[in-house]
Protein backbone atom coordinates (compact mmCIF):
# COMPACT_ATOMS: atom_id res chain seq x y z
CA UNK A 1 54.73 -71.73 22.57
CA UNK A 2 52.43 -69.61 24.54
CA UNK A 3 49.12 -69.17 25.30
CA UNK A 4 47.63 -66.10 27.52
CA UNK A 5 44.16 -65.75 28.26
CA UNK A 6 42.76 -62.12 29.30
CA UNK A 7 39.78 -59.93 29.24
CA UNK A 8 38.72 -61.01 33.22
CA UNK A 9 37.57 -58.56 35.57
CA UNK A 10 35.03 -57.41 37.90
CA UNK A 11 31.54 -57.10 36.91
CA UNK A 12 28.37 -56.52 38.56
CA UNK A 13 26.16 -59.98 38.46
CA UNK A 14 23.87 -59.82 34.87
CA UNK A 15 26.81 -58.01 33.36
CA UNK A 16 29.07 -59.06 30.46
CA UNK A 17 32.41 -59.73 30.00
CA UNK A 18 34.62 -61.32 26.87
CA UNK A 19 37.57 -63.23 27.47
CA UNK A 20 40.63 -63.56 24.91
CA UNK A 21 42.85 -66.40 24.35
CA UNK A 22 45.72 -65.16 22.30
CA UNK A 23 48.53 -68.19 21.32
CA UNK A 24 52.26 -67.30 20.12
CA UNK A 25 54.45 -69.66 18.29
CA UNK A 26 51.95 -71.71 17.18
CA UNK A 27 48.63 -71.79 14.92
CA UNK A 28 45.35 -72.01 17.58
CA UNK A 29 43.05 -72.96 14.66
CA UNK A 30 45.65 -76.68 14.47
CA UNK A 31 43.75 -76.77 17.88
CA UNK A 32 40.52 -78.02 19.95
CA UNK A 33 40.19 -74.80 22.33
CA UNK A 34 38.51 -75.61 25.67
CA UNK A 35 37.90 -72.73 28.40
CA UNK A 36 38.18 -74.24 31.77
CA UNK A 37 37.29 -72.27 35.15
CA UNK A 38 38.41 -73.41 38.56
CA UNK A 39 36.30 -70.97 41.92
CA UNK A 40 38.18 -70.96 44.89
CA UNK A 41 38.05 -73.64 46.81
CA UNK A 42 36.73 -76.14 43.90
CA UNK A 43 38.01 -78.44 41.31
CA UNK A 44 38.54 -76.93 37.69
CA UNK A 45 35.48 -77.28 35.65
CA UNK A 46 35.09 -77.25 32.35
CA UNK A 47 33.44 -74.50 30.53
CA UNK A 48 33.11 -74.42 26.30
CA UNK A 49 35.41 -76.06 23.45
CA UNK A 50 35.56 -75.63 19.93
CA UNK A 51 37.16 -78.05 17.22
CA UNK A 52 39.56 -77.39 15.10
CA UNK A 53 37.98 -79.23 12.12
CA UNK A 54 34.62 -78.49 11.70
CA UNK A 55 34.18 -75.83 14.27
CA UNK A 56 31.37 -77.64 16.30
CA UNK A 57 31.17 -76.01 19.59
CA UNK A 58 30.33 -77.31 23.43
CA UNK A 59 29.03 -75.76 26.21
CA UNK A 60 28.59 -76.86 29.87
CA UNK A 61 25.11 -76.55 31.03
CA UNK A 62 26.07 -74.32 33.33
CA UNK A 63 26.96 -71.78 30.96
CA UNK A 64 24.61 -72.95 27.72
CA UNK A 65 22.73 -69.97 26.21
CA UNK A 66 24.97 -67.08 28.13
CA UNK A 67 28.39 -67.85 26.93
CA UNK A 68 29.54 -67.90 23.41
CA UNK A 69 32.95 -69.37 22.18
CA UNK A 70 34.22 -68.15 18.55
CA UNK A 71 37.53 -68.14 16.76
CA UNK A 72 38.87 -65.02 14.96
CA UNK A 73 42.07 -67.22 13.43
CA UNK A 74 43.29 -63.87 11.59
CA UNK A 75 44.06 -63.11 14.80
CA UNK A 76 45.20 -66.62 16.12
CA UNK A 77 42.72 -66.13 19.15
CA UNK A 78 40.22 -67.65 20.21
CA UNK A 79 36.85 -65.87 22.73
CA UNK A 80 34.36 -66.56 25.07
CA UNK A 81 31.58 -64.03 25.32
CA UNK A 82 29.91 -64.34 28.47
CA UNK A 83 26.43 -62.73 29.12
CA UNK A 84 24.10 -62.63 31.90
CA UNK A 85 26.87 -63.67 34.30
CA UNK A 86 25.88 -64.92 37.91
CA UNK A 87 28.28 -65.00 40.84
CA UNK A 88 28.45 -68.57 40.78
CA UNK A 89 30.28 -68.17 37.28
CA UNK A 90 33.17 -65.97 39.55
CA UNK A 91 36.05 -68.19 39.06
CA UNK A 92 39.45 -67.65 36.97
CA UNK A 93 39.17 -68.74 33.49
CA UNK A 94 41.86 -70.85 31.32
CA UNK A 95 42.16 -71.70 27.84
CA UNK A 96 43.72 -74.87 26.90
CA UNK A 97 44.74 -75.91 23.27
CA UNK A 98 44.42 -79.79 22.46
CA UNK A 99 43.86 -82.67 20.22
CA UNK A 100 40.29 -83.00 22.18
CA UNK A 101 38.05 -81.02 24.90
CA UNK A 102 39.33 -82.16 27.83
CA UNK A 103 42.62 -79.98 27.87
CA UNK A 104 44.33 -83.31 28.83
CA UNK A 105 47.40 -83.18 27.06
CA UNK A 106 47.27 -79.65 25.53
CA UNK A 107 48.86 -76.43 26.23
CA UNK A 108 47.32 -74.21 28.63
CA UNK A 109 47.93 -70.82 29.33
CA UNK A 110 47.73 -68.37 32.65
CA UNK A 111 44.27 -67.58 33.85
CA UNK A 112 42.43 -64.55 34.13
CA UNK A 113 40.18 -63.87 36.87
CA UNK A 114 36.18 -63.09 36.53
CA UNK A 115 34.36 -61.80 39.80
CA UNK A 116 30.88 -61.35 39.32
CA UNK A 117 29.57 -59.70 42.25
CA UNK A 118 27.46 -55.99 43.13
């Protein structure tokens, strides 16, 4: 059972990036998928979720109306599009599969890191 998020990198701040979270050995859409984010030097925070049921989706305020979370479950994966990024959204970025949002109990996979800077 595996999970691996990727897609992070360095991008200048209003700039665009989409993150992947890829599982192996098991089915993701069985799954609530949460995105999490922890910046240096700060607690982890959550960012988006979406069910495994009836595909509602949550957002942060932080992030509401920039980042988009979708499911391709061809693919067993699982996005977050994020638009207009800000510096403050520089942190590395998990993805955690669970019964619920809060990535309590779930499986979570390695992070991948999103700078946002010029």
């Amino acid at each position: 059972v595996q999970l691996q998020a990727s897609g992070g990198g360095l991008v200048q701040p209003g700039g665009s990036l989409r993150l992947s979270c890829a599982a192996s050995g098991f089915t993701l859409d069985l799954y609530v998928i949460g995105w999490f984010r922890q910046a240096p030097g700060k607690e982890r925070e959550w960012v988006s979720c979406i069910s495994s049921s009836d595909g509602s989706i949550y957002y942060a305020d932080s992030v509401k109306g920039r980042f988009t979370i979708s499911r391709d479950n061809a693919k067993n994966t699982v996005y977050l599009q994020m638009n207009s990024l800000k510096p403050e959204d520089t942190a590395v970025y998990y993805c955690a599969a669970d019964v619920d949002c809060s990535g309590s109990n779930g499986y979570w996979g390695q992070g991948t890191l999103v700078t946002v800077s010029s």
